[in-house]
PDB file of N, CA and C in Angstrom:
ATOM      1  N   UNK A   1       2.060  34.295 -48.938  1.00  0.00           N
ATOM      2  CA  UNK A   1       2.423  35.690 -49.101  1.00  0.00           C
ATOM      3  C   UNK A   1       1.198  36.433 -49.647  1.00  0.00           C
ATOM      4  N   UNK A   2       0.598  37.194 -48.964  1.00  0.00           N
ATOM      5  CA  UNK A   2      -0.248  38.219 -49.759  1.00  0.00           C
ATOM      6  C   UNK A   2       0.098  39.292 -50.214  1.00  0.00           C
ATOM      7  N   UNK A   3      -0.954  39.663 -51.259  1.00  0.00           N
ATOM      8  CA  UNK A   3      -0.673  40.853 -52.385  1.00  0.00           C
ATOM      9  C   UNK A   3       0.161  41.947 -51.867  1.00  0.00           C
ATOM     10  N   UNK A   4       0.398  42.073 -50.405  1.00  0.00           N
ATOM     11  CA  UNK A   4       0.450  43.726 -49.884  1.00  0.00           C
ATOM     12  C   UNK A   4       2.125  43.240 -49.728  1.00  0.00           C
ATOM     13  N   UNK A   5       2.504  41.915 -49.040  1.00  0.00           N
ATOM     14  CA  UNK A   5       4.216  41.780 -48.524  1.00  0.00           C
ATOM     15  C   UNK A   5       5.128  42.623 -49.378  1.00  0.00           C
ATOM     16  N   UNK A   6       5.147  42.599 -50.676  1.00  0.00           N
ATOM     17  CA  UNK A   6       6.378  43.361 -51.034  1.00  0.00           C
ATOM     18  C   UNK A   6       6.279  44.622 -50.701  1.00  0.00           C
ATOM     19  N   UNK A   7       4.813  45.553 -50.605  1.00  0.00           N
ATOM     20  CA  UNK A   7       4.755  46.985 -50.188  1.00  0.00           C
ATOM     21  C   UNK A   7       5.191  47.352 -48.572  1.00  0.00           C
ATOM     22  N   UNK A   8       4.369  45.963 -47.628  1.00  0.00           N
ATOM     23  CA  UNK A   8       5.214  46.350 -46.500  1.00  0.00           C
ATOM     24  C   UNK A   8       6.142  46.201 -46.412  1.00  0.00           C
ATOM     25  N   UNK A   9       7.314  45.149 -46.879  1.00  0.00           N
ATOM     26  CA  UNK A   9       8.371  45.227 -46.595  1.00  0.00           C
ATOM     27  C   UNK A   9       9.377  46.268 -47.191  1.00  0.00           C
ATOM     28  N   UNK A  10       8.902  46.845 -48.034  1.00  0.00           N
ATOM     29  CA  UNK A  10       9.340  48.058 -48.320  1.00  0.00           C
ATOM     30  C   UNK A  10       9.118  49.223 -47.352  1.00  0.00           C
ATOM     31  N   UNK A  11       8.001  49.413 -47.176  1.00  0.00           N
ATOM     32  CA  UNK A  11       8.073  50.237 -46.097  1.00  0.00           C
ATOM     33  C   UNK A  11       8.661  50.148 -45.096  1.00  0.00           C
ATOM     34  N   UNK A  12       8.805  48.624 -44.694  1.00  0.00           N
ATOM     35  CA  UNK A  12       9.439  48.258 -43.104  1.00  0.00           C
ATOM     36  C   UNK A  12      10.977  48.849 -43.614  1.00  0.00           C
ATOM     37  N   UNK A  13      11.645  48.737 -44.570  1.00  0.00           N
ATOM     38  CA  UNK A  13      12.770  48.787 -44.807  1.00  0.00           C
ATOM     39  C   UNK A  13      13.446  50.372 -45.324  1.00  0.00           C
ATOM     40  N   UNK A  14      12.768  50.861 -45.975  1.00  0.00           N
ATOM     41  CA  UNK A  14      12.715  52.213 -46.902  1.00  0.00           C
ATOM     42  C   UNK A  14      12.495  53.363 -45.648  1.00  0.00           C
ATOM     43  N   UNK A  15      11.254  53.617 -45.316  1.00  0.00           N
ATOM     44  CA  UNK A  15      10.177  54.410 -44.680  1.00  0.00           C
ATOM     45  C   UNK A  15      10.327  54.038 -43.442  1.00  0.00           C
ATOM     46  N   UNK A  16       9.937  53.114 -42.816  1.00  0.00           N
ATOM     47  CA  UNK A  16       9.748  52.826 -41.563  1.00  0.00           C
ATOM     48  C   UNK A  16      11.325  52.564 -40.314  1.00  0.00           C
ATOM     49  N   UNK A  17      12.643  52.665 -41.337  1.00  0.00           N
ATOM     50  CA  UNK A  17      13.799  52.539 -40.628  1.00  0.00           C
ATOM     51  C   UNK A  17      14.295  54.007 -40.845  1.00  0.00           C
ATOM     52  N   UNK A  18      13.321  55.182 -41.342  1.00  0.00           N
ATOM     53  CA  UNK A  18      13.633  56.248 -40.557  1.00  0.00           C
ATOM     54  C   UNK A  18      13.364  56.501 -39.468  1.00  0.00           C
ATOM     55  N   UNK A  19      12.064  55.649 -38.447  1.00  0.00           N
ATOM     56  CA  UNK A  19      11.508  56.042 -37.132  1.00  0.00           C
ATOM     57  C   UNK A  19      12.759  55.194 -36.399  1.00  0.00           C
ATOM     58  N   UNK A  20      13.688  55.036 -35.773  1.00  0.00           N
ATOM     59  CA  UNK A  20      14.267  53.951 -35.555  1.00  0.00           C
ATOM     60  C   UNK A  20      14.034  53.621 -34.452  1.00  0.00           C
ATOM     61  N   UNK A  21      13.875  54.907 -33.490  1.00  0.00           N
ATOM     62  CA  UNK A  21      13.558  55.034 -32.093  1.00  0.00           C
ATOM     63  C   UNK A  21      12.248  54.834 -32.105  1.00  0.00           C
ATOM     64  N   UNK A  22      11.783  54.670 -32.458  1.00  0.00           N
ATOM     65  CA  UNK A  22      10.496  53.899 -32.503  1.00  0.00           C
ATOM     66  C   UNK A  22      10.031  52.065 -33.115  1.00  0.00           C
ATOM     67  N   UNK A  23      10.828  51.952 -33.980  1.00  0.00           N
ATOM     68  CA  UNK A  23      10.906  50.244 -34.572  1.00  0.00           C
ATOM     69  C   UNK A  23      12.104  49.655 -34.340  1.00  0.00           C
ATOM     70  N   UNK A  24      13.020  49.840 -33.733  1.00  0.00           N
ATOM     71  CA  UNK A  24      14.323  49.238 -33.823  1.00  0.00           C
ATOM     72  C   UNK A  24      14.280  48.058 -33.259  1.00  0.00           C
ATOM     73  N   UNK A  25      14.228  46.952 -33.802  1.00  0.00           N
ATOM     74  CA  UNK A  25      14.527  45.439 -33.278  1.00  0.00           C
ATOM     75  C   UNK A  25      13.304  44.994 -33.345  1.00  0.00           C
ATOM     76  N   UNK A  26      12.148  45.640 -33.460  1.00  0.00           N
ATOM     77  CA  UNK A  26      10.781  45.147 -33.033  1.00  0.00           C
ATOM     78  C   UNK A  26       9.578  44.706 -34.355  1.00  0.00           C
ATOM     79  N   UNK A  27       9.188  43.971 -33.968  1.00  0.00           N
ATOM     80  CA  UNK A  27       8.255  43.097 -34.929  1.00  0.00           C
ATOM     81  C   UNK A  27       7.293  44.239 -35.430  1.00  0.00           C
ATOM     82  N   UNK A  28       6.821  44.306 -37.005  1.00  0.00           N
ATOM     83  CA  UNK A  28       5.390  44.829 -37.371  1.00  0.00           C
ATOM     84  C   UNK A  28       4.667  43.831 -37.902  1.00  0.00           C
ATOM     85  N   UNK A  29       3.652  43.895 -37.080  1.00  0.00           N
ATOM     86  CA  UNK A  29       2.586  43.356 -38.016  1.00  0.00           C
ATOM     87  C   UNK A  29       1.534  44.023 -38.247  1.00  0.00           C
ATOM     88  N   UNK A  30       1.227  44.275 -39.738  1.00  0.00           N
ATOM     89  CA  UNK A  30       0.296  44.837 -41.107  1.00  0.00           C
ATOM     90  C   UNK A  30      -1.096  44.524 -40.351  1.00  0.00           C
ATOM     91  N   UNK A  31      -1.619  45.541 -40.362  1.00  0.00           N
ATOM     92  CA  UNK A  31      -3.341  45.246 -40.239  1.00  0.00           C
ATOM     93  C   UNK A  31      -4.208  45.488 -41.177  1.00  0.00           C
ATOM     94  N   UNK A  32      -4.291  46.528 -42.152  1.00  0.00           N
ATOM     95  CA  UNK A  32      -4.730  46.955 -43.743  1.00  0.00           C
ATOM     96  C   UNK A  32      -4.509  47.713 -43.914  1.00  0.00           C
ATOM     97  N   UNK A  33      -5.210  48.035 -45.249  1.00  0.00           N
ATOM     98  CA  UNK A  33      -4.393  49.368 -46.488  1.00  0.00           C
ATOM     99  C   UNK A  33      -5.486  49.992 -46.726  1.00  0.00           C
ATOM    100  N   UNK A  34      -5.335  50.270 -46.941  1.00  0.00           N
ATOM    101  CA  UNK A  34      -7.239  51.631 -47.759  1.00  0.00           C
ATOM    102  C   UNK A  34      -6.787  53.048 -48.361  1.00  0.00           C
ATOM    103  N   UNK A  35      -7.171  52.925 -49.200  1.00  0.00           N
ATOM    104  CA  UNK A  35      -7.739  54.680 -49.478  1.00  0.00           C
ATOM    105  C   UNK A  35      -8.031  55.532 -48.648  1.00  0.00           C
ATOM    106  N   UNK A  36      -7.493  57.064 -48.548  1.00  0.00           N
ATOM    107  CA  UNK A  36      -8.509  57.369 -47.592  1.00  0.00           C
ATOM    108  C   UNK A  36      -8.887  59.103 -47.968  1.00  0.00           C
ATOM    109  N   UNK A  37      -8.487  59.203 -49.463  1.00  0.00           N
ATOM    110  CA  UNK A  37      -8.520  60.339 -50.147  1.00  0.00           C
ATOM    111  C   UNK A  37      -8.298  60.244 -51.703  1.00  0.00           C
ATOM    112  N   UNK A  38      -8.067  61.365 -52.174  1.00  0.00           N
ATOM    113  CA  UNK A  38      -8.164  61.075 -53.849  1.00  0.00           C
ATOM    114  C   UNK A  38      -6.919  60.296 -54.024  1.00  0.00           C
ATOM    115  N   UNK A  39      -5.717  60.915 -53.890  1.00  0.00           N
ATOM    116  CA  UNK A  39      -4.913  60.527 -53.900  1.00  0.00           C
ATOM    117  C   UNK A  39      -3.999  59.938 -52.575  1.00  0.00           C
ATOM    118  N   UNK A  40      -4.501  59.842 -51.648  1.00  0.00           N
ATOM    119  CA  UNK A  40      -4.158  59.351 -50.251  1.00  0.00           C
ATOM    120  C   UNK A  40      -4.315  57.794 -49.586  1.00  0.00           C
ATOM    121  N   UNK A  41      -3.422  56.893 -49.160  1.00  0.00           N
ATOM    122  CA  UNK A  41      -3.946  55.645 -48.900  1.00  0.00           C
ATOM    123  C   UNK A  41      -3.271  55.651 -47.049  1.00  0.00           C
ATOM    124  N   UNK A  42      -3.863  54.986 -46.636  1.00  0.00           N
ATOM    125  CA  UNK A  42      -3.755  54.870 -45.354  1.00  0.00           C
ATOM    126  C   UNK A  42      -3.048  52.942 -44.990  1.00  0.00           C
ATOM    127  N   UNK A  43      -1.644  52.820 -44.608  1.00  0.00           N
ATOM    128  CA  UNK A  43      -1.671  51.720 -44.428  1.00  0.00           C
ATOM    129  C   UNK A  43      -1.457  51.708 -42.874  1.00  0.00           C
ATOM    130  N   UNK A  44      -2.006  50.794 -42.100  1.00  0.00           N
ATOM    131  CA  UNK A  44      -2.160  50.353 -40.903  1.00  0.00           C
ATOM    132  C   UNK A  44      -1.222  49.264 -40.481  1.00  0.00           C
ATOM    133  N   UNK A  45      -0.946  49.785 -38.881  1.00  0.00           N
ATOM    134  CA  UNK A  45       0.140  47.970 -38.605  1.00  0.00           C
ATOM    135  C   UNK A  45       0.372  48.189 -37.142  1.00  0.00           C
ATOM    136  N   UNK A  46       0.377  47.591 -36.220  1.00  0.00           N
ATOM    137  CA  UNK A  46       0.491  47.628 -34.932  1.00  0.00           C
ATOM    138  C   UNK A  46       2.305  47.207 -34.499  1.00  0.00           C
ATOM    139  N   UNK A  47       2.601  47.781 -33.536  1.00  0.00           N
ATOM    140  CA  UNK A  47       4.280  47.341 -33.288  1.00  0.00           C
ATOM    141  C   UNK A  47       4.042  47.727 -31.605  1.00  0.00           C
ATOM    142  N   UNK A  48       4.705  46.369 -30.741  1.00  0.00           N
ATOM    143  CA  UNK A  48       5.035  47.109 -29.755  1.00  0.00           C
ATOM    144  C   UNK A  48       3.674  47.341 -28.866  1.00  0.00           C
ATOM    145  N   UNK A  49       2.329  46.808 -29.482  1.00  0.00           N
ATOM    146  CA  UNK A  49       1.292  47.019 -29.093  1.00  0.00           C
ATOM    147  C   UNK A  49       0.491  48.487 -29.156  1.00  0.00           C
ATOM    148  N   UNK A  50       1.229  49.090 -30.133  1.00  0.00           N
ATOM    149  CA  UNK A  50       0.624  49.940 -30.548  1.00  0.00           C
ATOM    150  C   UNK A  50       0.022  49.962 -31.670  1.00  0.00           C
ATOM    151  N   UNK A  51      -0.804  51.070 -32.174  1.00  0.00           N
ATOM    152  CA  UNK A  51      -1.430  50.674 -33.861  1.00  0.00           C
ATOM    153  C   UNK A  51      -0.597  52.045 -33.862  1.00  0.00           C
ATOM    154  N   UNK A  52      -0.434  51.934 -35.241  1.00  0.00           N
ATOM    155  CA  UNK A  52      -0.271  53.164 -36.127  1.00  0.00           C
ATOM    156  C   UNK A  52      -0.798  53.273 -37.427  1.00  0.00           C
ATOM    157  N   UNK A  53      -0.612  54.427 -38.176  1.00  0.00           N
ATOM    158  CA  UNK A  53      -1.038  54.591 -39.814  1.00  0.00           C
ATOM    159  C   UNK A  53      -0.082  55.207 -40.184  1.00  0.00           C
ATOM    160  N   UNK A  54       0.395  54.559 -41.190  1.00  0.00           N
ATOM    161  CA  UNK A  54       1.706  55.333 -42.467  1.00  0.00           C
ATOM    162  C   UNK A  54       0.837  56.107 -43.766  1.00  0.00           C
ATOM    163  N   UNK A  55       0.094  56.936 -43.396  1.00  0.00           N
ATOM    164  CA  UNK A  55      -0.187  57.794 -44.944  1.00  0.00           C
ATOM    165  C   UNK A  55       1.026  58.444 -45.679  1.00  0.00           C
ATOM    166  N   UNK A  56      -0.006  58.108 -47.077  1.00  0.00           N
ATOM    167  CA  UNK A  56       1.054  57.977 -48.204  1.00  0.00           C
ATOM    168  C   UNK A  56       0.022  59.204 -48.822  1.00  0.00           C
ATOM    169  N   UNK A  57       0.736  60.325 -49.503  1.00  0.00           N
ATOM    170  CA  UNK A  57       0.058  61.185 -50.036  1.00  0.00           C
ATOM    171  C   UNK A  57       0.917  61.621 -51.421  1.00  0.00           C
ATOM    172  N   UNK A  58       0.280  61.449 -52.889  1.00  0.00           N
ATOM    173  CA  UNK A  58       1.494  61.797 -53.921  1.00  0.00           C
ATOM    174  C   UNK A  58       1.885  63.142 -54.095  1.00  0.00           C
ATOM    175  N   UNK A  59       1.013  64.238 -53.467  1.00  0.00           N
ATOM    176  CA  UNK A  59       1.448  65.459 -53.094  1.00  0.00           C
ATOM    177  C   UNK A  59       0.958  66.059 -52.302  1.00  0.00           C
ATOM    178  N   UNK A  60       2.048  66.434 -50.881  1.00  0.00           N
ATOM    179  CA  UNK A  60       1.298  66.756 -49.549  1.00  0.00           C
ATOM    180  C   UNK A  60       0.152  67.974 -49.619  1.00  0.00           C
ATOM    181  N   UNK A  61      -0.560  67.750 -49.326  1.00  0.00           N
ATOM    182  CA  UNK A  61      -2.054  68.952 -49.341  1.00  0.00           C
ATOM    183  C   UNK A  61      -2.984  68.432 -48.205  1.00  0.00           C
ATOM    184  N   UNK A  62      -2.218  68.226 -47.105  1.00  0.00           N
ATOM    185  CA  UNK A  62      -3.020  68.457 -45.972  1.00  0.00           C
ATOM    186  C   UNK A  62      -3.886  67.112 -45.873  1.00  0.00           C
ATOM    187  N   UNK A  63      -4.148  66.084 -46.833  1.00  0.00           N
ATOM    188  CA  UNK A  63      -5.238  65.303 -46.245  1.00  0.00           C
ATOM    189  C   UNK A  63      -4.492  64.696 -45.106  1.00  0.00           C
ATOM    190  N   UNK A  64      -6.018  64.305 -44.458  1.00  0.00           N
ATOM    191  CA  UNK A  64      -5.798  63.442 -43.214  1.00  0.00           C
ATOM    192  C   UNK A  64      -6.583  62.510 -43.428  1.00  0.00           C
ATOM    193  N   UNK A  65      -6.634  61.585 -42.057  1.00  0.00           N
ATOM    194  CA  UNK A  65      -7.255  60.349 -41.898  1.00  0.00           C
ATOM    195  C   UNK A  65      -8.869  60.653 -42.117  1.00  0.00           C
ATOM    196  N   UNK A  66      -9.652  60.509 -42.826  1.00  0.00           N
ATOM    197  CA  UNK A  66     -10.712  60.791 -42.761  1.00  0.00           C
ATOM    198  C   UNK A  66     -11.523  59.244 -42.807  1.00  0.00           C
ATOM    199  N   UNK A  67     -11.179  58.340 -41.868  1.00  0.00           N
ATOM    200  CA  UNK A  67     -12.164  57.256 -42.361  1.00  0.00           C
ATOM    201  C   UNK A  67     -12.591  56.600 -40.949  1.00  0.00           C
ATOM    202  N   UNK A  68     -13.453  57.703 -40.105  1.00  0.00           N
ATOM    203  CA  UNK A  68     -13.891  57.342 -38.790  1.00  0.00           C
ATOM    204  C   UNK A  68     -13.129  56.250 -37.909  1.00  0.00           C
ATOM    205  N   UNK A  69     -11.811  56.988 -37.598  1.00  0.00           N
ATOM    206  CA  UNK A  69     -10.912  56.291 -37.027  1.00  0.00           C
ATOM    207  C   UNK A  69     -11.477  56.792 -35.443  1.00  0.00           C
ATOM    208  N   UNK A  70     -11.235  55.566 -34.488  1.00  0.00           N
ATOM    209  CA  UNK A  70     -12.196  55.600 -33.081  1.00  0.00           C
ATOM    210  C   UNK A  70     -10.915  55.976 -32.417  1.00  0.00           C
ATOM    211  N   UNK A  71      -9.607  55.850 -32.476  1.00  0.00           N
ATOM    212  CA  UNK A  71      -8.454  56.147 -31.511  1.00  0.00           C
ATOM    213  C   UNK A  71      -8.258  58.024 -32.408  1.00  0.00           C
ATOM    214  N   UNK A  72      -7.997  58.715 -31.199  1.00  0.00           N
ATOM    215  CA  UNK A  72      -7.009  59.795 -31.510  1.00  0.00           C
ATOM    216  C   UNK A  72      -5.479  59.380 -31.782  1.00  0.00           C
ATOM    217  N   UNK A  73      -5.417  60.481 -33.138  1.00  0.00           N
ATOM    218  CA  UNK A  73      -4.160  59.913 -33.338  1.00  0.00           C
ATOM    219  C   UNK A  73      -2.461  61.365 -33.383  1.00  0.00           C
ATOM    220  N   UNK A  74      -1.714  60.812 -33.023  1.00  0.00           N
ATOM    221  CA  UNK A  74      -0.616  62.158 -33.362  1.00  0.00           C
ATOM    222  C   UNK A  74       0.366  61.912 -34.351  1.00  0.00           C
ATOM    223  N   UNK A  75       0.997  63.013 -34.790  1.00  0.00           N
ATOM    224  CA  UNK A  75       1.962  62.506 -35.585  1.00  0.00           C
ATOM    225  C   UNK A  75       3.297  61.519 -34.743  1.00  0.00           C
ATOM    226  N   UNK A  76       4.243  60.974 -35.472  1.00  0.00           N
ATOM    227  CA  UNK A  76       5.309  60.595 -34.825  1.00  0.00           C
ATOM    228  C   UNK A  76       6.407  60.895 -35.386  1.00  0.00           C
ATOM    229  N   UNK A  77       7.433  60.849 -34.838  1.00  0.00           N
ATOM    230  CA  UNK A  77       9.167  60.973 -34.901  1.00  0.00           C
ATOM    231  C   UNK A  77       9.506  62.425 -35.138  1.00  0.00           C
ATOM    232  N   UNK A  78      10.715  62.192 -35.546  1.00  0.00           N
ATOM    233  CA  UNK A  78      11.038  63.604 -35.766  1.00  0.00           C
ATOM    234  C   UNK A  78      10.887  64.595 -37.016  1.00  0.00           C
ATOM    235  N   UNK A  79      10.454  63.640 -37.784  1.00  0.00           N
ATOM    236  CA  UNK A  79      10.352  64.094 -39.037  1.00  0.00           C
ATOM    237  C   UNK A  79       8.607  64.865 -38.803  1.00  0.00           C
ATOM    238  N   UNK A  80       8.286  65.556 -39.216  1.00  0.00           N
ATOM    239  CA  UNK A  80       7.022  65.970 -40.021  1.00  0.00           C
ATOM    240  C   UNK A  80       6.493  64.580 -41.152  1.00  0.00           C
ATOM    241  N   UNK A  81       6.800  64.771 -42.336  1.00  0.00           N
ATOM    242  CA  UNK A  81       6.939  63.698 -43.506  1.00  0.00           C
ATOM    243  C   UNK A  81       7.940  63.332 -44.224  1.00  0.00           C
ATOM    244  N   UNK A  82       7.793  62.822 -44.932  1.00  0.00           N
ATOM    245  CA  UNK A  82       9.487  61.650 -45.591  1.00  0.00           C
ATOM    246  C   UNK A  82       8.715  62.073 -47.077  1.00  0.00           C
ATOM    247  N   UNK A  83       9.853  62.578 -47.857  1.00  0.00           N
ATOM    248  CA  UNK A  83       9.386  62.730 -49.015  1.00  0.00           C
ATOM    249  C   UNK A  83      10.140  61.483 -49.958  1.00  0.00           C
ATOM    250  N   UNK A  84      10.121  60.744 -51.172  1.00  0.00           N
ATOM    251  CA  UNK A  84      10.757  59.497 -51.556  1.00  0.00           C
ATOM    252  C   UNK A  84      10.282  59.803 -52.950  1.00  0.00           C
ATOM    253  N   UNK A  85      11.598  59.836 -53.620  1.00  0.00           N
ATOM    254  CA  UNK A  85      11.335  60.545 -55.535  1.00  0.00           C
ATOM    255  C   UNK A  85      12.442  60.263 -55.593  1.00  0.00           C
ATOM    256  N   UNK A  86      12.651  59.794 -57.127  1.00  0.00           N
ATOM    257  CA  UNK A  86      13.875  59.072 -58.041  1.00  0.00           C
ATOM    258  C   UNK A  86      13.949  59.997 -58.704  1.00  0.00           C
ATOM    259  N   UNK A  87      15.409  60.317 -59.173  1.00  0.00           N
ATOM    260  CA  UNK A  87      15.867  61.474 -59.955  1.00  0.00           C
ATOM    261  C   UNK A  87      15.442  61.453 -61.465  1.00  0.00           C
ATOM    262  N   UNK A  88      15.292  60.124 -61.713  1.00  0.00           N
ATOM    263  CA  UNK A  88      14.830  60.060 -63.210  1.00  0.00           C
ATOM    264  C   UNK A  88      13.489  59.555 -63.577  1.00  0.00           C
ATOM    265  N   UNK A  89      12.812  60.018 -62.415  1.00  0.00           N
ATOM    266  CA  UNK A  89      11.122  59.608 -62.658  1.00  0.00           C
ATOM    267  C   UNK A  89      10.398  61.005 -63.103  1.00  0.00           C
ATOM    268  N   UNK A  90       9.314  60.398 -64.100  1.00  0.00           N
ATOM    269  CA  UNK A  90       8.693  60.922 -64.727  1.00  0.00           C
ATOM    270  C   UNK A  90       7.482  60.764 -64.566  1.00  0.00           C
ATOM    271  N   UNK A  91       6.450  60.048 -64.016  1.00  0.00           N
ATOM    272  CA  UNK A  91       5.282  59.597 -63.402  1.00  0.00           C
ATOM    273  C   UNK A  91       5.368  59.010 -62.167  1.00  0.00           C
ATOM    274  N   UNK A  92       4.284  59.472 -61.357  1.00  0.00           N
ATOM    275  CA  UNK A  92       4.331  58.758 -59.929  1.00  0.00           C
ATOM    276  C   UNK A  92       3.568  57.752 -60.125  1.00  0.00           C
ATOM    277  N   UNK A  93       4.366  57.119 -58.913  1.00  0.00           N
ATOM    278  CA  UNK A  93       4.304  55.640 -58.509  1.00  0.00           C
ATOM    279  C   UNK A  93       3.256  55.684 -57.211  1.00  0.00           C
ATOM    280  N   UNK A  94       1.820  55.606 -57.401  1.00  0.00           N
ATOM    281  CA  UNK A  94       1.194  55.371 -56.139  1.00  0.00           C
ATOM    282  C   UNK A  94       1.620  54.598 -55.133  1.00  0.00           C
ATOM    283  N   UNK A  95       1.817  55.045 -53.673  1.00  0.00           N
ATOM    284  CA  UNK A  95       2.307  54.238 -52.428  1.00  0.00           C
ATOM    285  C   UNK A  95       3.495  53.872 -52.652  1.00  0.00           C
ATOM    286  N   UNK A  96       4.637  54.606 -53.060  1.00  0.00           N
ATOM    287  CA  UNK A  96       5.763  54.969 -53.479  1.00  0.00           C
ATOM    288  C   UNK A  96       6.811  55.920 -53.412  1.00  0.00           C
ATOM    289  N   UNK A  97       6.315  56.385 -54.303  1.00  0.00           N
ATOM    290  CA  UNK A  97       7.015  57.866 -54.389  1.00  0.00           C
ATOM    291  C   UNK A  97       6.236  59.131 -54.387  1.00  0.00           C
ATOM    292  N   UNK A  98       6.624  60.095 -53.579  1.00  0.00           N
ATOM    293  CA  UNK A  98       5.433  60.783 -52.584  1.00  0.00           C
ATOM    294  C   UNK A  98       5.600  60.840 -51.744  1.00  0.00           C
ATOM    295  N   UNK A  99       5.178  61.641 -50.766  1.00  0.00           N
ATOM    296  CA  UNK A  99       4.648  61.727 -49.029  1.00  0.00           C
ATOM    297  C   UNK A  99       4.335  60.775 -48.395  1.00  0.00           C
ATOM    298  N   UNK A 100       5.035  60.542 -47.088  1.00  0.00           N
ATOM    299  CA  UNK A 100       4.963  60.202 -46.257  1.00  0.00           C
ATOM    300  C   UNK A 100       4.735  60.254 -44.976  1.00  0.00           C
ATOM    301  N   UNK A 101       3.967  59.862 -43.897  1.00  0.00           N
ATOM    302  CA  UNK A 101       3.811  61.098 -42.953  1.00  0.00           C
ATOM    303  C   UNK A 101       2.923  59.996 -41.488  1.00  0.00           C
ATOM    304  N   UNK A 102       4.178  59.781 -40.708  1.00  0.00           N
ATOM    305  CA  UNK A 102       3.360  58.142 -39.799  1.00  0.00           C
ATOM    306  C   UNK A 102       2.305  58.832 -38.698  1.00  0.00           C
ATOM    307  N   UNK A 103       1.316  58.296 -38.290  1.00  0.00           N
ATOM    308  CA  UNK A 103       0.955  59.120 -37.448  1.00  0.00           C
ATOM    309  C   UNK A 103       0.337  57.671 -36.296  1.00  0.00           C
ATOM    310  N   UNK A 104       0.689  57.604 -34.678  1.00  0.00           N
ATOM    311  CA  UNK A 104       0.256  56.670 -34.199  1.00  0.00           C
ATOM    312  C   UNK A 104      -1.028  56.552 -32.955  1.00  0.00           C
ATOM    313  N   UNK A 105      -1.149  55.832 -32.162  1.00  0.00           N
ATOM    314  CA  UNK A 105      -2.164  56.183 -31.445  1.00  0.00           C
ATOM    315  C   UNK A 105      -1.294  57.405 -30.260  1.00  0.00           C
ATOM    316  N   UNK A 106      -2.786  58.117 -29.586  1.00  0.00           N
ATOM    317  CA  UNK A 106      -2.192  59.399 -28.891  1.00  0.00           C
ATOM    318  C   UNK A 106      -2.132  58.533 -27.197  1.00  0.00           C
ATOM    319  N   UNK A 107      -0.681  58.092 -27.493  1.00  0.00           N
ATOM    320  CA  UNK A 107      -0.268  57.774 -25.879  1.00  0.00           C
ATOM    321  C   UNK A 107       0.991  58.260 -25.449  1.00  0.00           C
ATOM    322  N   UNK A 108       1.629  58.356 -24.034  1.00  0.00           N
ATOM    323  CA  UNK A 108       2.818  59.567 -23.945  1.00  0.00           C
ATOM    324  C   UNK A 108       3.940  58.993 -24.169  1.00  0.00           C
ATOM    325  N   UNK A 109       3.665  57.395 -24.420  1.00  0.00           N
ATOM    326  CA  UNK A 109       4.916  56.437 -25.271  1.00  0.00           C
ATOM    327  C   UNK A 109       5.764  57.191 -26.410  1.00  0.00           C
ATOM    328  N   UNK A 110       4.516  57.209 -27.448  1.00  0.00           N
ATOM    329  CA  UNK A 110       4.851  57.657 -28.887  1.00  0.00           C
ATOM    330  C   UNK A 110       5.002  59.206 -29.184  1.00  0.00           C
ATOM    331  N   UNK A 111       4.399  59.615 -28.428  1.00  0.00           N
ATOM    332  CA  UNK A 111       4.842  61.267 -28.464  1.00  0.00           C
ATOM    333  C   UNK A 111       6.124  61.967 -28.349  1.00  0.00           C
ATOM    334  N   UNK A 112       6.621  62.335 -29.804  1.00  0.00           N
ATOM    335  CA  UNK A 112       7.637  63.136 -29.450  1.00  0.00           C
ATOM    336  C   UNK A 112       8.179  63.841 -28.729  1.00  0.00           C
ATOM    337  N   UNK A 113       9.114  63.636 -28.279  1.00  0.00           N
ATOM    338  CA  UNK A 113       9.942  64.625 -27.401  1.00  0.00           C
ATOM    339  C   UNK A 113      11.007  65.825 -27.448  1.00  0.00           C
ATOM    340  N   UNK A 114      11.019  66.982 -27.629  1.00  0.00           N
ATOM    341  CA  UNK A 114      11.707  67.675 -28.325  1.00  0.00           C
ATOM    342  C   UNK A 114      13.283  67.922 -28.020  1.00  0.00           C
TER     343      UNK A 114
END
């Protein structure tokens, strides 16, 4: 088990079973995590033969992927972002609680449909 399993499987479970039409039944597998702003981390994972990125932002302000990513990427699902806060929290929880916001590679698979 490495350091990251309990965060993805949280995500797979929390975050990632809001896309459903997009993960439903189907395997992820994690590719890495990074930083990719002050407060911004970028986690990576391919499904389906696609890659995607789940940025996590603790308060939405626009960052994006800034870490010379070679695929164009779009947002996905229907959501814009997933916001995730406990009623009785008092400090944030990096890669937690906060913004959410998946964005995957730009193919006419993953592109929303209105």
């Amino acid at each position: 088990m490495n350091d990251n399993t309990w965060l993805e499987r949280f995500y797979e479970k929390v975050i990632l079973s809001r896309y459903s039409e997009l993960f439903s039944n189907k395997e992820i597998h994690w590719i890495d995590h990074g930083k990719v702003g002050h407060d911004a981390w970028a986690h990576y994972f391919e499904c389906d033969k696609k890659q995607y990125a789940l940025l996590y932002e603790d308060f939405p302000g626009g960052s994006f992927l800034d870490d010379n990513l070679s695929h164009e990427v779009v947002k996905c699902g229907k959501e814009t972002s997933i916001e995730l806060r406990f009623s009785d929290q008092t400090n944030q929880i990096p890669n937690i609680t906060g913004w959410f916001t998946l964005y995957g590679e730009k193919r006419e698979s993953i592109i929303p449909r209105p």
